[in-house]
C-alpha atoms as a PDB file:
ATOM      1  CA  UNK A   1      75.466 113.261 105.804  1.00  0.00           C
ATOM      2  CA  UNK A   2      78.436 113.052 102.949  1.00  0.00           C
ATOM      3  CA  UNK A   3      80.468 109.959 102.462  1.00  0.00           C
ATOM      4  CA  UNK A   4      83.173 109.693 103.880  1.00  0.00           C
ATOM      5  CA  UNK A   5      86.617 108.576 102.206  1.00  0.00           C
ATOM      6  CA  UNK A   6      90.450 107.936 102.699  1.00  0.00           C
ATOM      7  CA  UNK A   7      92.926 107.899 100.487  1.00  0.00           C
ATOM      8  CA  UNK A   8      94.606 104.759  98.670  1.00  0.00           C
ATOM      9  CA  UNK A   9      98.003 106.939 100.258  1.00  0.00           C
ATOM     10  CA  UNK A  10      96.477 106.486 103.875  1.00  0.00           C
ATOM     11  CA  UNK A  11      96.857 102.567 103.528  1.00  0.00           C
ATOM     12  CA  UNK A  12     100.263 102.715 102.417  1.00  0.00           C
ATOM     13  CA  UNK A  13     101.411 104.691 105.819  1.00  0.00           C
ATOM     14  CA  UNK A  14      99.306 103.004 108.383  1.00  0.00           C
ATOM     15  CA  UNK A  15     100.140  99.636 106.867  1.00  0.00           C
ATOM     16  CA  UNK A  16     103.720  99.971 105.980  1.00  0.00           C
ATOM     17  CA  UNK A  17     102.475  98.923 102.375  1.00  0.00           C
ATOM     18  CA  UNK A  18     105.286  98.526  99.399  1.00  0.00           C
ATOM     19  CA  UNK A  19     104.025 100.263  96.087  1.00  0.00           C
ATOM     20  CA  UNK A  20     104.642  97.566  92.955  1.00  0.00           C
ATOM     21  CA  UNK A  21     102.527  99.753  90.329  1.00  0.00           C
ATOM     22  CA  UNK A  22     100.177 102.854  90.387  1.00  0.00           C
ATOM     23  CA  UNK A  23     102.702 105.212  92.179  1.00  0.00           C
ATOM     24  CA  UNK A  24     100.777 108.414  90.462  1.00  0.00           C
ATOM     25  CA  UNK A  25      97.406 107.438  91.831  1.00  0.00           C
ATOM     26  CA  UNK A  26      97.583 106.739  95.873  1.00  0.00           C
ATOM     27  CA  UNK A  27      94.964 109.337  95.703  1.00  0.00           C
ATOM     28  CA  UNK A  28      92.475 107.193  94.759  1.00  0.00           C
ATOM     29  CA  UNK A  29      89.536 107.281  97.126  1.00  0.00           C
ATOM     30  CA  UNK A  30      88.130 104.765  99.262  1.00  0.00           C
ATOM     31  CA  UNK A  31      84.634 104.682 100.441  1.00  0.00           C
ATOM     32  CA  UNK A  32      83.635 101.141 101.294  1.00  0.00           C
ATOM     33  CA  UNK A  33      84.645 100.026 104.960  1.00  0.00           C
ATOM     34  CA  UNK A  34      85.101  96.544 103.587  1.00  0.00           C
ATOM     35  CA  UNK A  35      87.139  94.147 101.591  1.00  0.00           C
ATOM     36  CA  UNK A  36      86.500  91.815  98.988  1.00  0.00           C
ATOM     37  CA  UNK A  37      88.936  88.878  97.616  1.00  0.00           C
ATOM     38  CA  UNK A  38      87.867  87.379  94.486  1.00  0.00           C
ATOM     39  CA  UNK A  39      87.630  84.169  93.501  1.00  0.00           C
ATOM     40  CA  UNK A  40      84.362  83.714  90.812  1.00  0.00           C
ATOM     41  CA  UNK A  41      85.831  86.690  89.096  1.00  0.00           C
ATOM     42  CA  UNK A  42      88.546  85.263  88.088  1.00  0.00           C
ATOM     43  CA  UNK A  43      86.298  82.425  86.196  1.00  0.00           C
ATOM     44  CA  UNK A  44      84.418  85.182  84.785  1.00  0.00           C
ATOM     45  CA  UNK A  45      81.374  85.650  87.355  1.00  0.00           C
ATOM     46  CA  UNK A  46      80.819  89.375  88.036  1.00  0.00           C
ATOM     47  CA  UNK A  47      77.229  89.614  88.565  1.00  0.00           C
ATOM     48  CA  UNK A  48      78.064  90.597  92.812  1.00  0.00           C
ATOM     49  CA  UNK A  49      81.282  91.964  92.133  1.00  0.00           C
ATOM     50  CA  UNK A  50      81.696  94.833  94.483  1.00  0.00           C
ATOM     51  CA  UNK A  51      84.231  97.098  92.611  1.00  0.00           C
ATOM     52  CA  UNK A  52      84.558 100.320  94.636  1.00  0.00           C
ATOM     53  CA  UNK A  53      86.168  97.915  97.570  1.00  0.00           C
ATOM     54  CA  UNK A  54      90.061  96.949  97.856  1.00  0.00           C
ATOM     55  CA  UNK A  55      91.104  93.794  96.490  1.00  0.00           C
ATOM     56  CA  UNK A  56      93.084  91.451  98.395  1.00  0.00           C
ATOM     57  CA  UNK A  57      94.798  88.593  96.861  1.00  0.00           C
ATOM     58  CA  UNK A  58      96.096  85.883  99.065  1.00  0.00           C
ATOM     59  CA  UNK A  59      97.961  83.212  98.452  1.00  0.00           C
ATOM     60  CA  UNK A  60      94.908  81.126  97.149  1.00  0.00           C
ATOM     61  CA  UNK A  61      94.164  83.508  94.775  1.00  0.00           C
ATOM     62  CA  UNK A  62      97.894  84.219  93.536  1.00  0.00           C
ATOM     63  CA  UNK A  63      98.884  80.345  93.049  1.00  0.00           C
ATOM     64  CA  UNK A  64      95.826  80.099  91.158  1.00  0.00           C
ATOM     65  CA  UNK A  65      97.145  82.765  89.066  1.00  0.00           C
ATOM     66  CA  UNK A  66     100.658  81.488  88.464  1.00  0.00           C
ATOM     67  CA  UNK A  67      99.145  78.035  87.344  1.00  0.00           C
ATOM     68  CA  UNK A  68      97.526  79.973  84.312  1.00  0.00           C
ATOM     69  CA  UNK A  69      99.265  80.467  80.790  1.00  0.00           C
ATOM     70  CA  UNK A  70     100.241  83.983  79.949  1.00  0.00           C
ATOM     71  CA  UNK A  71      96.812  84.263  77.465  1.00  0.00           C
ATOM     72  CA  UNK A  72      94.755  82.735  80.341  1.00  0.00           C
ATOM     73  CA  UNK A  73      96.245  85.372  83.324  1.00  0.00           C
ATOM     74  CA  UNK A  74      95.672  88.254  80.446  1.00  0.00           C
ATOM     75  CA  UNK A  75      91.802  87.375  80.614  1.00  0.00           C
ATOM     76  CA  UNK A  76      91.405  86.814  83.960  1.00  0.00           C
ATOM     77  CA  UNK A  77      93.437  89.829  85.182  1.00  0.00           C
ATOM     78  CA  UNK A  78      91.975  92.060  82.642  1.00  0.00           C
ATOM     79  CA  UNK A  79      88.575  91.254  82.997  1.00  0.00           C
ATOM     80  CA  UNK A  80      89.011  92.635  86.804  1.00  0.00           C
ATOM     81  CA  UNK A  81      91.501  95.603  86.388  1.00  0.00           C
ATOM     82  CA  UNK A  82      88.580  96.858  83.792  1.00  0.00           C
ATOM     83  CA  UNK A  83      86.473  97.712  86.682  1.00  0.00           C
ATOM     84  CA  UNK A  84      88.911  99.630  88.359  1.00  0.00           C
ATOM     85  CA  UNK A  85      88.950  98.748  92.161  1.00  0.00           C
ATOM     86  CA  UNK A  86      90.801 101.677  94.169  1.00  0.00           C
ATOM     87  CA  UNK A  87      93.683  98.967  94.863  1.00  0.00           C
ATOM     88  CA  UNK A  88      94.748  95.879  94.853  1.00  0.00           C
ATOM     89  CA  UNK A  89      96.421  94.399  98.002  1.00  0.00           C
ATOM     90  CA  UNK A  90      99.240  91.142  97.831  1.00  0.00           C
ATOM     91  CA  UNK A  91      99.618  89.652 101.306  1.00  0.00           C
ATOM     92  CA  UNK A  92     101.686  86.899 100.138  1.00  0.00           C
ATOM     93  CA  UNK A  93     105.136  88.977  99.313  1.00  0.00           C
ATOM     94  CA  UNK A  94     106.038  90.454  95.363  1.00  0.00           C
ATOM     95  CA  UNK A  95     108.038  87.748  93.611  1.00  0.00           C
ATOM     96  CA  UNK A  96     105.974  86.347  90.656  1.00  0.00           C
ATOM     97  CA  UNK A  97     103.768  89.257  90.123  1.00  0.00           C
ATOM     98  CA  UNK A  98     105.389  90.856  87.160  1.00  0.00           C
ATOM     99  CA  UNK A  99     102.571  90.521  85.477  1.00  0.00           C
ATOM    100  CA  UNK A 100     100.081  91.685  87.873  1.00  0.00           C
ATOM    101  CA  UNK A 101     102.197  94.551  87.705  1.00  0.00           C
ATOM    102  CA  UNK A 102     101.765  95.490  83.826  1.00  0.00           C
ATOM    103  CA  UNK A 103      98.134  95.284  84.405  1.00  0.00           C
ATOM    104  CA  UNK A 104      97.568  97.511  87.063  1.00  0.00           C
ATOM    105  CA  UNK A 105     100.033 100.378  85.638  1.00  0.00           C
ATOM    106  CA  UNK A 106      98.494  99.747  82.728  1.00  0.00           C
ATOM    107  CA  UNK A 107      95.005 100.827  84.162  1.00  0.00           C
ATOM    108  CA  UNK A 108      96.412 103.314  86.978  1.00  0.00           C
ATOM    109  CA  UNK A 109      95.307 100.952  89.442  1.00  0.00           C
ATOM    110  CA  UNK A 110      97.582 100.922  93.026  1.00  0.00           C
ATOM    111  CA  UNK A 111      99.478  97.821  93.165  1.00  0.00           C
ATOM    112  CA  UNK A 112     100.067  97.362  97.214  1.00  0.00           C
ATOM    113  CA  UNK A 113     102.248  94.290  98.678  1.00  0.00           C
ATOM    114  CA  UNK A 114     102.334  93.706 102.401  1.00  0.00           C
ATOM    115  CA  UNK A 115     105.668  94.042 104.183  1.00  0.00           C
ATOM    116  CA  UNK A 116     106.023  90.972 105.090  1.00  0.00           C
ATOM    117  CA  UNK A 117     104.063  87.809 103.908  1.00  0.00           C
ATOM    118  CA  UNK A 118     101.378  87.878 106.274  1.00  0.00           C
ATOM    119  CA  UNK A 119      97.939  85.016 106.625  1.00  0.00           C
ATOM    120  CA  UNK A 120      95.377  86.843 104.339  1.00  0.00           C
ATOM    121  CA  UNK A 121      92.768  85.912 106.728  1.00  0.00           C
ATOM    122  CA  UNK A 122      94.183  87.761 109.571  1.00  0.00           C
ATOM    123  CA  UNK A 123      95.281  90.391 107.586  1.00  0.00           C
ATOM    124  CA  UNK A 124      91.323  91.377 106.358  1.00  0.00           C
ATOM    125  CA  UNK A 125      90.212  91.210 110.246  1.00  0.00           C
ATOM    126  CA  UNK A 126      93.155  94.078 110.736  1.00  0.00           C
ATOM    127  CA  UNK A 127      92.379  96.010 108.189  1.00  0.00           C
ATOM    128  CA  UNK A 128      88.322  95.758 107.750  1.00  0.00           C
ATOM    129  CA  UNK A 129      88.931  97.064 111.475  1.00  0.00           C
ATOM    130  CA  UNK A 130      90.491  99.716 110.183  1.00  0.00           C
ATOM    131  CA  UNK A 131      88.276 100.844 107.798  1.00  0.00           C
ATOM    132  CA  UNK A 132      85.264 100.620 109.460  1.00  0.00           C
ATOM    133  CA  UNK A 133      86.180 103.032 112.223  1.00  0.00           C
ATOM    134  CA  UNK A 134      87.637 105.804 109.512  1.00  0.00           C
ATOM    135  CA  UNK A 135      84.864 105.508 107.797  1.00  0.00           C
ATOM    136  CA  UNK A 136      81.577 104.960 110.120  1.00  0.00           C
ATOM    137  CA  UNK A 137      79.319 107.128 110.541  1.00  0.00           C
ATOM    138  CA  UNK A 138      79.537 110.251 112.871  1.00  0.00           C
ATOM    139  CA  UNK A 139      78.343 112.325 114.486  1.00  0.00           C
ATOM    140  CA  UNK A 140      79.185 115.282 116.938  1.00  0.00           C
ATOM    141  CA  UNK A 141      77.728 116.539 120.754  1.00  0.00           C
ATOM    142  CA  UNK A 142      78.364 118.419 122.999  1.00  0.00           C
ATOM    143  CA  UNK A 143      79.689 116.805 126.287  1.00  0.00           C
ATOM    144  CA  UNK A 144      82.202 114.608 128.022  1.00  0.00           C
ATOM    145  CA  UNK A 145      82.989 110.946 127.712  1.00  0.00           C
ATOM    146  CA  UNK A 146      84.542 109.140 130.042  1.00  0.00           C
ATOM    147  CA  UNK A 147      85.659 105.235 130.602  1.00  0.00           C
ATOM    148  CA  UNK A 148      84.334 104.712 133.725  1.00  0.00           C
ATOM    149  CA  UNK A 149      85.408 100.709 135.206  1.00  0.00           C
ATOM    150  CA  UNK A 150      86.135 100.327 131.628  1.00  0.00           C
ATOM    151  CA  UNK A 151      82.560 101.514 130.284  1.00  0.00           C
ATOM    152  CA  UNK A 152      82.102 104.620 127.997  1.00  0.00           C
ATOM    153  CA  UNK A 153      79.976 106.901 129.510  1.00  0.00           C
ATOM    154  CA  UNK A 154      78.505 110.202 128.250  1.00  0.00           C
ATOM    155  CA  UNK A 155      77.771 113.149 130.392  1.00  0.00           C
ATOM    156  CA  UNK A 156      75.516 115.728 129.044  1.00  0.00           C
ATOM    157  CA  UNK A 157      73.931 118.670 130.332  1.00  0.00           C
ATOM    158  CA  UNK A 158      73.187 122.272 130.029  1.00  0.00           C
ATOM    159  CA  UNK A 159      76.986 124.324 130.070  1.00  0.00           C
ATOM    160  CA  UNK A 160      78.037 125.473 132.920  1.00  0.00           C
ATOM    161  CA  UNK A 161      76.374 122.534 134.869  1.00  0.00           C
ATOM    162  CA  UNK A 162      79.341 120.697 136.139  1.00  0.00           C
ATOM    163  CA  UNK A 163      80.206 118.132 133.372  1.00  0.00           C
ATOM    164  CA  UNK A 164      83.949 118.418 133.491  1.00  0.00           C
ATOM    165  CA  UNK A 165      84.529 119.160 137.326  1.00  0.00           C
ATOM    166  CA  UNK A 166      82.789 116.086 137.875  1.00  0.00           C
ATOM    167  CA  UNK A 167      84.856 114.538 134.747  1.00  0.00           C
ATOM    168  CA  UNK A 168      88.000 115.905 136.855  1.00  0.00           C
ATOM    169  CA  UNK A 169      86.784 114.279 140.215  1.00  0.00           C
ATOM    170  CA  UNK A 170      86.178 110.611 138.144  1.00  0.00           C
ATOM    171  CA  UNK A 171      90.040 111.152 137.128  1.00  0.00           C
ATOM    172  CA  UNK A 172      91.134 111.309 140.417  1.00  0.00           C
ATOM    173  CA  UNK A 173      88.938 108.269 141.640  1.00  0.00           C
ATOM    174  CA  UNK A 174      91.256 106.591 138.519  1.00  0.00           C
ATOM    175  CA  UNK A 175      89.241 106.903 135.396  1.00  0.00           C
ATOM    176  CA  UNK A 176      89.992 108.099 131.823  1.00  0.00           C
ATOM    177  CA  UNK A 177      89.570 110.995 130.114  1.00  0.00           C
ATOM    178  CA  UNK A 178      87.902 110.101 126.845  1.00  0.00           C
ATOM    179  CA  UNK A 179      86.479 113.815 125.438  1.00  0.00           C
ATOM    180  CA  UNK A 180      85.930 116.814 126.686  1.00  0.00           C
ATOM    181  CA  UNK A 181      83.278 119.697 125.579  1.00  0.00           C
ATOM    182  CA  UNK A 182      83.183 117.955 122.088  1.00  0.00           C
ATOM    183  CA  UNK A 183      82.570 114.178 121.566  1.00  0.00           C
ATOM    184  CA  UNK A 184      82.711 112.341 117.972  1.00  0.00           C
ATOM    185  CA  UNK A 185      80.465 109.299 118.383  1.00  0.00           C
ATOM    186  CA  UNK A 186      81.415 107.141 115.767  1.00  0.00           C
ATOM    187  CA  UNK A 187      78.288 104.284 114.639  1.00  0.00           C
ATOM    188  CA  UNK A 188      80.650 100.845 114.010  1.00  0.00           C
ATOM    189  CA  UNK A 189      77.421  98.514 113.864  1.00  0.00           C
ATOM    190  CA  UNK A 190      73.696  98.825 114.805  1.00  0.00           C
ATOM    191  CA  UNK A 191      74.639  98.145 118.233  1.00  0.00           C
ATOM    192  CA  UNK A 192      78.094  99.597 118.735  1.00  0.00           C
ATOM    193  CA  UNK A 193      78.465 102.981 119.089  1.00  0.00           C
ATOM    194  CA  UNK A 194      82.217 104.545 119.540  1.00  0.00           C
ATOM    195  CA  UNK A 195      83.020 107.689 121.602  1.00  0.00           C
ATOM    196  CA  UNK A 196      86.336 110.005 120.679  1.00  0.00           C
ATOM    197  CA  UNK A 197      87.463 113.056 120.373  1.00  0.00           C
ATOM    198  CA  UNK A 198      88.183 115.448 117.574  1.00  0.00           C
ATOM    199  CA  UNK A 199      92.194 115.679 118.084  1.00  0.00           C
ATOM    200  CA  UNK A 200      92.099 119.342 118.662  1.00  0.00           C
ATOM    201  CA  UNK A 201      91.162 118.918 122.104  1.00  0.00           C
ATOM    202  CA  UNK A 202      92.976 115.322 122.993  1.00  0.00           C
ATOM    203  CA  UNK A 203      93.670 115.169 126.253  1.00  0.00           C
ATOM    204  CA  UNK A 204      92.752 118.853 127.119  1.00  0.00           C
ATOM    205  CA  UNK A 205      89.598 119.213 129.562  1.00  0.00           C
ATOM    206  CA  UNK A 206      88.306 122.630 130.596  1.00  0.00           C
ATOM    207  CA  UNK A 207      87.698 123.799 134.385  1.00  0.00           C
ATOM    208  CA  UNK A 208      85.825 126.886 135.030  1.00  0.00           C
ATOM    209  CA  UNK A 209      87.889 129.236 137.393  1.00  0.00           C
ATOM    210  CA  UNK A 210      90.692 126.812 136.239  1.00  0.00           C
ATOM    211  CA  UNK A 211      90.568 127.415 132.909  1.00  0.00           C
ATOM    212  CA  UNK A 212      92.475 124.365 130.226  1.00  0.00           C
ATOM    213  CA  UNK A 213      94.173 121.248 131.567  1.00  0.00           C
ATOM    214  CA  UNK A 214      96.090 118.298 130.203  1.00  0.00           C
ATOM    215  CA  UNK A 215      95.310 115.496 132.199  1.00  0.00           C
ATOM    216  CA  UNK A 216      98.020 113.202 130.359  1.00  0.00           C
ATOM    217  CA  UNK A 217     100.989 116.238 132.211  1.00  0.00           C
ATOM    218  CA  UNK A 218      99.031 116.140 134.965  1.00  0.00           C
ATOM    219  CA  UNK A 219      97.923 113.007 135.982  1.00  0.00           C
ATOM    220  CA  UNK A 220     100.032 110.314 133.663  1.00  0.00           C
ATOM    221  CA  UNK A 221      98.798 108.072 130.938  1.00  0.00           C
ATOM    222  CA  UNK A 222      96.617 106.531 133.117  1.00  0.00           C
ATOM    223  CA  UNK A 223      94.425 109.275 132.820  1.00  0.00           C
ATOM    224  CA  UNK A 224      93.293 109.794 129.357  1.00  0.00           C
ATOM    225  CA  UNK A 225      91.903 106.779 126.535  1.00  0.00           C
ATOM    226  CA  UNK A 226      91.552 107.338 122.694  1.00  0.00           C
ATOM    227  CA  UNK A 227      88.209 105.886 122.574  1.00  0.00           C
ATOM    228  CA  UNK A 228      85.586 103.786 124.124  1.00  0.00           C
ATOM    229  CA  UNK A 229      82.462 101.943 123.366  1.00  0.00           C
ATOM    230  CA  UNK A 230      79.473 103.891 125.068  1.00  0.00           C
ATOM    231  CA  UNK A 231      77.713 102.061 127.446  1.00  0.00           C
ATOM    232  CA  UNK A 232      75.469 104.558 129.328  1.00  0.00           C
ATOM    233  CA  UNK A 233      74.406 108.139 128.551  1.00  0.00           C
ATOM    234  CA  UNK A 234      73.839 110.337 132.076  1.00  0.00           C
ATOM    235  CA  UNK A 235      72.288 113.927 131.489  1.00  0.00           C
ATOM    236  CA  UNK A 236      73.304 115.966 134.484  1.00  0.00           C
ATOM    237  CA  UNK A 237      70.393 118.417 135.335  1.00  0.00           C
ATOM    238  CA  UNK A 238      70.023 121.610 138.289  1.00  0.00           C
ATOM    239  CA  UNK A 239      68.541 120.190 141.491  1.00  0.00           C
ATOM    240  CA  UNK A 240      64.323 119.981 141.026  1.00  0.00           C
ATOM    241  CA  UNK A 241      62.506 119.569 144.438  1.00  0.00           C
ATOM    242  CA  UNK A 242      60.091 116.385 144.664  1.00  0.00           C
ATOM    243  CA  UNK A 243      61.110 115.285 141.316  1.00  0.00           C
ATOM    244  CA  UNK A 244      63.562 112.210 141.546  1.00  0.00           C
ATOM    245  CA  UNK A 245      62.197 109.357 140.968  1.00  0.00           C
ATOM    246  CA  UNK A 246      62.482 106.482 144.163  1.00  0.00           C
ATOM    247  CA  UNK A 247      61.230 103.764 143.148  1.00  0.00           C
ATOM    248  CA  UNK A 248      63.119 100.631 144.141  1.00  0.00           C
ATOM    249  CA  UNK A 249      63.946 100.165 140.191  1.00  0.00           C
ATOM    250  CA  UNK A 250      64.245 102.733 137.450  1.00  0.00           C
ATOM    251  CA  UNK A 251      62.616 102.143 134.103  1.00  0.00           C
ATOM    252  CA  UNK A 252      64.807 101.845 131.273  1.00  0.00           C
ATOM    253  CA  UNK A 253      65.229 104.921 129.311  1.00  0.00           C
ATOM    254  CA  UNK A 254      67.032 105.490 126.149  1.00  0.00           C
ATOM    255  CA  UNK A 255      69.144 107.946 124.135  1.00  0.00           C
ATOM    256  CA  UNK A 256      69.041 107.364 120.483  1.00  0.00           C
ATOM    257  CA  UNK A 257      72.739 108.496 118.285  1.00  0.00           C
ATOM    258  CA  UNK A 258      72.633 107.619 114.813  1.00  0.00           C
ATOM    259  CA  UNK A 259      70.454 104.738 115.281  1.00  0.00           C
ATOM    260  CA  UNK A 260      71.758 103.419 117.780  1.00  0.00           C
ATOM    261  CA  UNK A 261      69.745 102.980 121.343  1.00  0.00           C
ATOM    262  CA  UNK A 262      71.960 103.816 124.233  1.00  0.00           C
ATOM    263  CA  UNK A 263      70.639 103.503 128.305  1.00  0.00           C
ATOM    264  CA  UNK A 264      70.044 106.984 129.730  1.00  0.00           C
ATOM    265  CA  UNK A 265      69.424 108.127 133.052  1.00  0.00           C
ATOM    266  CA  UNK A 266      69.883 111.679 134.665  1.00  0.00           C
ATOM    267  CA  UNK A 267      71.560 112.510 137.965  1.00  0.00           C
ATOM    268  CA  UNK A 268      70.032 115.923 139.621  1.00  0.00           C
ATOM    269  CA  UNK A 269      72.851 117.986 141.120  1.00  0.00           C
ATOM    270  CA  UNK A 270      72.632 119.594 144.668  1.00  0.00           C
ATOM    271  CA  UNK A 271      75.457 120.642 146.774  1.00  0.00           C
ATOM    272  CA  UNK A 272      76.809 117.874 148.495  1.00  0.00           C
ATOM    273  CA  UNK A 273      75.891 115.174 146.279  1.00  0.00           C
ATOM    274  CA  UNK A 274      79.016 112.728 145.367  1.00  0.00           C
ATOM    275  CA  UNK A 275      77.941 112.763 141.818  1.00  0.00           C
ATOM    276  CA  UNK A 276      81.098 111.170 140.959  1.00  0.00           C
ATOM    277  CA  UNK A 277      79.888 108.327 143.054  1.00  0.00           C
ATOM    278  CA  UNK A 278      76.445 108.538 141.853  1.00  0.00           C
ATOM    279  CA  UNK A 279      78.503 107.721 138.594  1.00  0.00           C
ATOM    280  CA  UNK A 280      80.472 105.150 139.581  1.00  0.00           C
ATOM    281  CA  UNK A 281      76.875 103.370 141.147  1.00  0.00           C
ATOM    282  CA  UNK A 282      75.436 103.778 137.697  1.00  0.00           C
ATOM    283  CA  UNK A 283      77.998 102.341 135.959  1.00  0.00           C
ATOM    284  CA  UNK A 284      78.271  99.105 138.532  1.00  0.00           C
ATOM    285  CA  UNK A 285      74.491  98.958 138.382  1.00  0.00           C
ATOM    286  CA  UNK A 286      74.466  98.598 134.170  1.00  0.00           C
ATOM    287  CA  UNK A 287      77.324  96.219 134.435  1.00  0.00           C
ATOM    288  CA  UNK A 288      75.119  93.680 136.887  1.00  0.00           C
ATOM    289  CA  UNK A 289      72.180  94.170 134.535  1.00  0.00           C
ATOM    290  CA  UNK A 290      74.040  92.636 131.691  1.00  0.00           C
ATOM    291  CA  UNK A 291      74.855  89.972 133.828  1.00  0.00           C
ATOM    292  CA  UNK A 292      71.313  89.315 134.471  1.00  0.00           C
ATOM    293  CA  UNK A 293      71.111  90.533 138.169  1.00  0.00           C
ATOM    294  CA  UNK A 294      68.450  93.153 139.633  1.00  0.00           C
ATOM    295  CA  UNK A 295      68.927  94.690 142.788  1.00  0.00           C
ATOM    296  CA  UNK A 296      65.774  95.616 143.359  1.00  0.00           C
ATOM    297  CA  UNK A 297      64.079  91.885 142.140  1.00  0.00           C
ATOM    298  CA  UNK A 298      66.790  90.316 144.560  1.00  0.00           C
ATOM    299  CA  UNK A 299      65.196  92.176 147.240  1.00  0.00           C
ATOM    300  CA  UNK A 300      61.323  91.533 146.634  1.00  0.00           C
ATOM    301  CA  UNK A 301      62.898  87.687 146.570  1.00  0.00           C
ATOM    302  CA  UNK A 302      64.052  88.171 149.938  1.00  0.00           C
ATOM    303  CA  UNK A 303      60.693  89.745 150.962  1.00  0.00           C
ATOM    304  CA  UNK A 304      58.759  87.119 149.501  1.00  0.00           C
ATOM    305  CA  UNK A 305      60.718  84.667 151.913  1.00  0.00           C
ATOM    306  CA  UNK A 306      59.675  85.997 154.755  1.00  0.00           C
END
């Protein structure tokens, strides 16, 4: 899978970022889905020094700065600029940094300042947030997702097998539209995986006999999300005689998407079935799990009583 990168440019819109220096190379790419703010490299240490992440320089960092003599701010800046990080970020506004500035044109380095003086802390949760999700890993399949009592679910199955009529029926019972036919699952953290679609189809979902609908027109905002953390993966399959499975408790199952281990079950369809409802069960059912209850133990306890 190739890296993937943003450009130094990309910041500067989504963050409303004020260019001091570096105006000819916003192009710069970025690759790491992390920040770094340095403090031993400015005495020198650079044995950890992660250079192809953005620097951000908080007020910490800047007062310790103005506190040097010009000879002493030549070394310490230099010695950093000479590694060329893809930019430098100021959350603590522009006045004073004149000589931040030489540096950084001097190296083609993007000098960024925050719009308004904002808490450096706060500012690295926003934007780490950021970067991961542009830059996680990803994957495509085929499918629909859909937040289901605010849980991503995925619904696969063979085309043709009723993934976005039943998609259409969970809208109408007040769910949201995630993706249709294509989903991007996005890997945040060994245990998170993310759920999206590809843009070009945003909102659209496709009914056979139908043909293309916007559920946003046609149903309100209420209808569609951007994105959701997937919970549960359901593979709907054609109606097999004597094959579902009844016993009082289902053993766990998983589907595995770049890495990560996600619970899967599959629904059989037969006319008649409310597989929407079937859904909505499944998705109640994972939601007690996490909270530590079992139907099915809860009712050999009640057995037992007797």
């Amino acid at each position: 899978m190739s890296v993937k990168e943003i450009r130094v440019e990309d910041l500067v819109r989504q963050f409303s970022l004020k260019v001091l220096a570096g105006e000819d190379h916003l192009q710069k790419a970025i690759t790491q889905p992390r920040v770094h703010r340095p403090g031993l490299e400015f005495v020198g240490h650079f044995d950890f020094f992660p250079t192809e992440r953005i620097q951000i320089l908080g007020r910490k960092e800047i007062n310790f700065l103005h506190k040097q003599t010009k000879e002493e701010r030549k070394i310490r800046i230099g010695n950093i600029v000479h590694y060329h990080p893809p930019c430098f970020i100021v959350t603590t506004g522009e006045k004073g940094l004149t000589y931040l500035r030489h540096h950084c044109n001097e190296e083609g380095i993007p000098l960024l300042v925050t719009e308004i003086p904002e808490t450096t802390s706060e500012y690295i949760t926003k934007l780490d947030a950021y970067l991961v999700k542009k830059l996680a890993e990803e994957t495509y399949i085929h499918g629909v997702c859909i937040n289901v009592f605010g849980m991503g679910i995925l619904l696969r199955g063979d085309s043709g097998v009723g993934k976005s009529e039943t998609a259409h029926t969970l809208i109408g019972r007040g769910h949201r539209l995630v993706a249709d036919d294509i989903v991007v699952l996005k890997k945040l953290s060994p245990q998170t995986l993310l759920g999206t679609h590809d843009e070009k189809s945003k909102e659209f979902l496709a009914l056979r006999s139908i043909g293309l609908i916007n559920v946003v027109r046609s149903y309100g905002l209420k209808a569609f999300q951007n994105e959701t953390r997937i919970s549960l993966d359901i593979e709907l399959t054609r109606w097999q005689k004597d094959t579902l499975n009844n016993e009082l408790e289902q053993r766990p199952e998983f589907k595995e998407y770049l890495g990560v281990k996600v619970p899967s079950i599959e629904i059989q369809l037969q006319p008649g079935r409310d597989v929407a409802g079937l859904i909505e069960a499944a998705a109640n059912n994972w939601y007690l799990r996490q909270q530590g209850y079992s139907a099915a133990s809860d009712f050999m306890h009640r057995l037992e009583e007797e």
